[in-house]
C-alpha atoms as a PDB file:
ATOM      1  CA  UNK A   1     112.515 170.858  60.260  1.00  0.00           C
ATOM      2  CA  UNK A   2     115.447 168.338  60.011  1.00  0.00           C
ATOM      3  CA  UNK A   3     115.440 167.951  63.683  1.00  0.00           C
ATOM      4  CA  UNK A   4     111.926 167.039  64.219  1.00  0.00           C
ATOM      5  CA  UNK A   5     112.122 164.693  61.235  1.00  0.00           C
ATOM      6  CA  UNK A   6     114.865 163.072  62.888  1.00  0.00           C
ATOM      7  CA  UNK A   7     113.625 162.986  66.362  1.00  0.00           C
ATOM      8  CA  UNK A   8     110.006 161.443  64.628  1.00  0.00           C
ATOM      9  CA  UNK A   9     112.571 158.987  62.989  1.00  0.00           C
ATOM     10  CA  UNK A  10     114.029 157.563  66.152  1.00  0.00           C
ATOM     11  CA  UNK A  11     110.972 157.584  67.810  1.00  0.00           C
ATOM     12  CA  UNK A  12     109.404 155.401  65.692  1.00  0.00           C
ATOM     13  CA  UNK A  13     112.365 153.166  65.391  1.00  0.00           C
ATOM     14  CA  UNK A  14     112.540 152.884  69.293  1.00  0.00           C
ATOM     15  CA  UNK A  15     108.262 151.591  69.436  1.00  0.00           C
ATOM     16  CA  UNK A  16     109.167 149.242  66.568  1.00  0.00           C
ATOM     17  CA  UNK A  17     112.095 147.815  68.478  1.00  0.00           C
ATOM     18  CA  UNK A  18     109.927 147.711  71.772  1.00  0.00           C
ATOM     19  CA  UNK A  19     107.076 146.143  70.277  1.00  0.00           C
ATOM     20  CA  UNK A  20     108.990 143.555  68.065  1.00  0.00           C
ATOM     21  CA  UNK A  21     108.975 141.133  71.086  1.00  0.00           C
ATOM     22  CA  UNK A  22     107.647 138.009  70.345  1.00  0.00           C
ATOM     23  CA  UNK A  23     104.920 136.941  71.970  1.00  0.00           C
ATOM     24  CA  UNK A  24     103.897 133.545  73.374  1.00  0.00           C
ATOM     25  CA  UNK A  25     100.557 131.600  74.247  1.00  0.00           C
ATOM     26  CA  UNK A  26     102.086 129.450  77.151  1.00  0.00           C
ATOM     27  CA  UNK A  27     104.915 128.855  79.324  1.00  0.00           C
ATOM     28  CA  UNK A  28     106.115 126.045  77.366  1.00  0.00           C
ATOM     29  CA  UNK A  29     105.663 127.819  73.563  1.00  0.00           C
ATOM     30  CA  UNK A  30     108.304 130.600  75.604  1.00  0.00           C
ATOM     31  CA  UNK A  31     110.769 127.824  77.130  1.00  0.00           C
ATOM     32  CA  UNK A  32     110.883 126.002  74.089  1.00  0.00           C
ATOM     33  CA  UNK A  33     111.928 129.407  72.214  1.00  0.00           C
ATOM     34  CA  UNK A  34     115.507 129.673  74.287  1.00  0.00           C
ATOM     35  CA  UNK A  35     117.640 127.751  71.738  1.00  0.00           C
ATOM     36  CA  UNK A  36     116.788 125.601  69.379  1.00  0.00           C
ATOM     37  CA  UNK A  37     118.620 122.159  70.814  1.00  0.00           C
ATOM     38  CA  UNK A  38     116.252 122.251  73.564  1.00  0.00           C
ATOM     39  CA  UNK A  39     115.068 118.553  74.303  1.00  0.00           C
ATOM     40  CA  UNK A  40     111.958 117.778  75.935  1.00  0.00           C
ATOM     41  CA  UNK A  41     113.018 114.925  78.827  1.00  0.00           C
ATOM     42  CA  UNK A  42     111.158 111.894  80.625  1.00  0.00           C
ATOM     43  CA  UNK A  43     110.113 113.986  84.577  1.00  0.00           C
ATOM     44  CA  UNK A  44     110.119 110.882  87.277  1.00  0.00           C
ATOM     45  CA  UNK A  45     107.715 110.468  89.956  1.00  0.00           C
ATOM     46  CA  UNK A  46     109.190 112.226  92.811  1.00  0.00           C
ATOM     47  CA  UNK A  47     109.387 115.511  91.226  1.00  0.00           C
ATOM     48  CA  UNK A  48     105.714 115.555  91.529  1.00  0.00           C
ATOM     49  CA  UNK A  49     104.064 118.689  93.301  1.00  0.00           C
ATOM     50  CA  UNK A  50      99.965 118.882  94.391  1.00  0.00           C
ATOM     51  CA  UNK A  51      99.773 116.123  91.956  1.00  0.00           C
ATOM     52  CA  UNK A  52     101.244 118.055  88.931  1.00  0.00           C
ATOM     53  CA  UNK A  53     104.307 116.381  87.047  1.00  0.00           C
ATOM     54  CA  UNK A  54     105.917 118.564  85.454  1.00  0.00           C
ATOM     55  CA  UNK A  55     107.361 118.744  81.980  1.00  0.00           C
ATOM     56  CA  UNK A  56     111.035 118.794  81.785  1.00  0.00           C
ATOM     57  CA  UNK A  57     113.828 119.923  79.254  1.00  0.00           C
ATOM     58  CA  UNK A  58     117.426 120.076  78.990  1.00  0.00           C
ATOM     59  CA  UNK A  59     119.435 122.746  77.034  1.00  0.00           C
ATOM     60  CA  UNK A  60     122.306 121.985  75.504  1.00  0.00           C
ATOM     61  CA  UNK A  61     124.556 122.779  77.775  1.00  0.00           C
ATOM     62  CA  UNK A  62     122.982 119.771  80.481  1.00  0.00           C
ATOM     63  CA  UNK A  63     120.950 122.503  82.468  1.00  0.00           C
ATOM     64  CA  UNK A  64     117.523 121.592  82.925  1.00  0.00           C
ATOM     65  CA  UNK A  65     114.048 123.783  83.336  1.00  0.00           C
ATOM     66  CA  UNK A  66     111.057 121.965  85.027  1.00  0.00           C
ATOM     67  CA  UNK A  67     107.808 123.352  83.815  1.00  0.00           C
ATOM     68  CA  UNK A  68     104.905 122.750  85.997  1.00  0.00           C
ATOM     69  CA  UNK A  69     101.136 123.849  85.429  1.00  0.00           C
ATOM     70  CA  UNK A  70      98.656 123.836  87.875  1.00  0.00           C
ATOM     71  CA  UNK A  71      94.630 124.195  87.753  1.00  0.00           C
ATOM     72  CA  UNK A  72      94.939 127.489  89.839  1.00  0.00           C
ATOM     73  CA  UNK A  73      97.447 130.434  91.069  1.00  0.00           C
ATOM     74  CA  UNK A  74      96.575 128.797  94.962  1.00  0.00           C
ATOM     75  CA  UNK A  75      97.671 125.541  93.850  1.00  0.00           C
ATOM     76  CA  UNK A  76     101.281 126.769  92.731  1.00  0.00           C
ATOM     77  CA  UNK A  77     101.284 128.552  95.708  1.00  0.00           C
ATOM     78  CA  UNK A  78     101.015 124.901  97.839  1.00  0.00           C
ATOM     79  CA  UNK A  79     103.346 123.767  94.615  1.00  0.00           C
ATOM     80  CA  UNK A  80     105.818 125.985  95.250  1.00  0.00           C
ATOM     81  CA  UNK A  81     105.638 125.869  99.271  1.00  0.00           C
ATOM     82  CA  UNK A  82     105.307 121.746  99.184  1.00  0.00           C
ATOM     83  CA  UNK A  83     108.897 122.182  96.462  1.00  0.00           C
ATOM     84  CA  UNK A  84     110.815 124.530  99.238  1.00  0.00           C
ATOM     85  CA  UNK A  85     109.709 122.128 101.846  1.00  0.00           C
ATOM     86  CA  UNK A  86     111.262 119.541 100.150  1.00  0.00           C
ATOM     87  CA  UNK A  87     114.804 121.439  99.050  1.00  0.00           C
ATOM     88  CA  UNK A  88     115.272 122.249 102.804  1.00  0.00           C
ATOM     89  CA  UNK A  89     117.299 118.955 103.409  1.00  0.00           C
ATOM     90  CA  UNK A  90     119.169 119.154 100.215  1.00  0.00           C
ATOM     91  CA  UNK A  91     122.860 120.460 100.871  1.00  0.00           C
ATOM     92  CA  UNK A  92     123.560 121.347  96.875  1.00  0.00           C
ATOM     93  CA  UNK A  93     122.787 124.346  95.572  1.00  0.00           C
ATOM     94  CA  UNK A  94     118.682 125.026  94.501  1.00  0.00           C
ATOM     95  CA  UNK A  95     116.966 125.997  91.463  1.00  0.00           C
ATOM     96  CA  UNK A  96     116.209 129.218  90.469  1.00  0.00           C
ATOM     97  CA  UNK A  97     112.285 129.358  90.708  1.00  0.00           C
ATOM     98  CA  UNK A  98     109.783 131.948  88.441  1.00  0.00           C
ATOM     99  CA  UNK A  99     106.050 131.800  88.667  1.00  0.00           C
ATOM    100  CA  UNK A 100     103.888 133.013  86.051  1.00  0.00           C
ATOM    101  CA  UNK A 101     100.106 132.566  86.571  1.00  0.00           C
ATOM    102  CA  UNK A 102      99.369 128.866  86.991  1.00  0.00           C
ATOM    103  CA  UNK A 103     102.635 127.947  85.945  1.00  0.00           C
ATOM    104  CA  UNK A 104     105.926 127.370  88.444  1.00  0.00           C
ATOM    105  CA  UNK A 105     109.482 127.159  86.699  1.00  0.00           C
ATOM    106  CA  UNK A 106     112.545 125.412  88.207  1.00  0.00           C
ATOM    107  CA  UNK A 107     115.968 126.255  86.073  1.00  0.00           C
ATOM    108  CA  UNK A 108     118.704 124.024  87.601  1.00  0.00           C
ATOM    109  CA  UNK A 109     121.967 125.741  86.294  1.00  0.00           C
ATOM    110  CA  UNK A 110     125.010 124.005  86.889  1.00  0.00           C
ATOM    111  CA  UNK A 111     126.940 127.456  87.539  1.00  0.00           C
ATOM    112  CA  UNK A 112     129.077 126.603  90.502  1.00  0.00           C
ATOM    113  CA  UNK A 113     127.958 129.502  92.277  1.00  0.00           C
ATOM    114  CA  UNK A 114     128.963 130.768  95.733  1.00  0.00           C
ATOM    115  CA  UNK A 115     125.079 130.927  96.825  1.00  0.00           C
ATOM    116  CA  UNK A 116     122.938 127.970  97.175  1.00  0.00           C
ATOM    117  CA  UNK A 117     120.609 129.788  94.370  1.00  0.00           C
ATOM    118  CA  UNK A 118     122.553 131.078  91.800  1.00  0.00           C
ATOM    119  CA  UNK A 119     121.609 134.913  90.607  1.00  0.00           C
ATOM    120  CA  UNK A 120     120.073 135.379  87.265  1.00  0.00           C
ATOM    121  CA  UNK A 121     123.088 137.057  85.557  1.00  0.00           C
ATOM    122  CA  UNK A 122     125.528 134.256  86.851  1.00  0.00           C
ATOM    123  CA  UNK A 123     124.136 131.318  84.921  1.00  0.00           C
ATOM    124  CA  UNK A 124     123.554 131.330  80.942  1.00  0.00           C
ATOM    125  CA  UNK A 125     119.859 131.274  81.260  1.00  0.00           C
ATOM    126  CA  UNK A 126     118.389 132.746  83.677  1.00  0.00           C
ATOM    127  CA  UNK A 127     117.873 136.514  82.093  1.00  0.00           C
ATOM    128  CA  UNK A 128     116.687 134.614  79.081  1.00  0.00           C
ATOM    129  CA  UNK A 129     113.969 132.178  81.008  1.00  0.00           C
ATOM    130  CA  UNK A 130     113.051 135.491  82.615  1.00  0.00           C
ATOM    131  CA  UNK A 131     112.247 137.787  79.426  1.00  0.00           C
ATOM    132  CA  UNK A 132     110.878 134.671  78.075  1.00  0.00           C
ATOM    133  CA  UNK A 133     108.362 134.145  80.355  1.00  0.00           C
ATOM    134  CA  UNK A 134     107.757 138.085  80.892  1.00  0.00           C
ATOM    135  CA  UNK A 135     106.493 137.466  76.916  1.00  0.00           C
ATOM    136  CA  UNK A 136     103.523 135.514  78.346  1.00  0.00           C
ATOM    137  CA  UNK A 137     100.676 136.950  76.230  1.00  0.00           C
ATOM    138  CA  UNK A 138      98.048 137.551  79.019  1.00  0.00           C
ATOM    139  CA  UNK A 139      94.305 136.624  78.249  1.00  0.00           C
END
């Protein structure tokens, strides 16, 4: 009887823990949620893509995430393509793109990594942006 008492106990403990994620309404509710001296920045006109500016922030430690949102999945998809069309002649390193629904991310770590994209567990955000946006509360 102990055993299944226990067993009940840390199954009930483990669906608490996995549902205890918070969720969020929009991209920018979850990016906003990473720390709390995130600060929303001026975007200039050539970061424009399909006519979308996007909304920018930097983190405290300089990085900066581009948000953009777009009227339709297809139009991040010419987004996104018109972006890595763009990037091509660049010789620094790029930014770490996500895509969730309408929305396209761009997190530009500053990790001096040894490929031109840095991987997700190399810079101090990019596992967080990730979860974050996998917290998306679908409609």
């Amino acid at each position: 009887m102990k055993n299944n008492s226990l067993a009940i106990l840390f199954i009930f403990l483990f669906l608490i823990a996995c549902s205890s994620q918070e969720k969020y309404p929009n991209v920018n509710e979850a990016i906003i949620s990473l720390e709390k001296n995130i600060t929303q920045i001026e975007s200039s006109k050539d970061q424009i893509l399909e006519g979308i500016q996007p909304v920018s922030y930097k983190l405290s430690n300089e990085e900066i995430i581009q948000v953009y949102n777009f009227e339709s999945e297809e139009q991040r998809k010419r987004g996104e393509k018109q972006f890595e069309e763009s990037i091509q002649f660049l010789s620094s390193h790029a930014p770490i793109i996500y895509q969730s629904g309408n929305y396209l991310v761009l997190y530009y770590s500053l990790v001096d990594s040894k490929t031109r994209t840095p991987k997700l567990n190399e810079t101090e955000y990019g596992v967080k942006i990730q979860k974050a946006l996998n917290s998306i509360q679908k409609e």
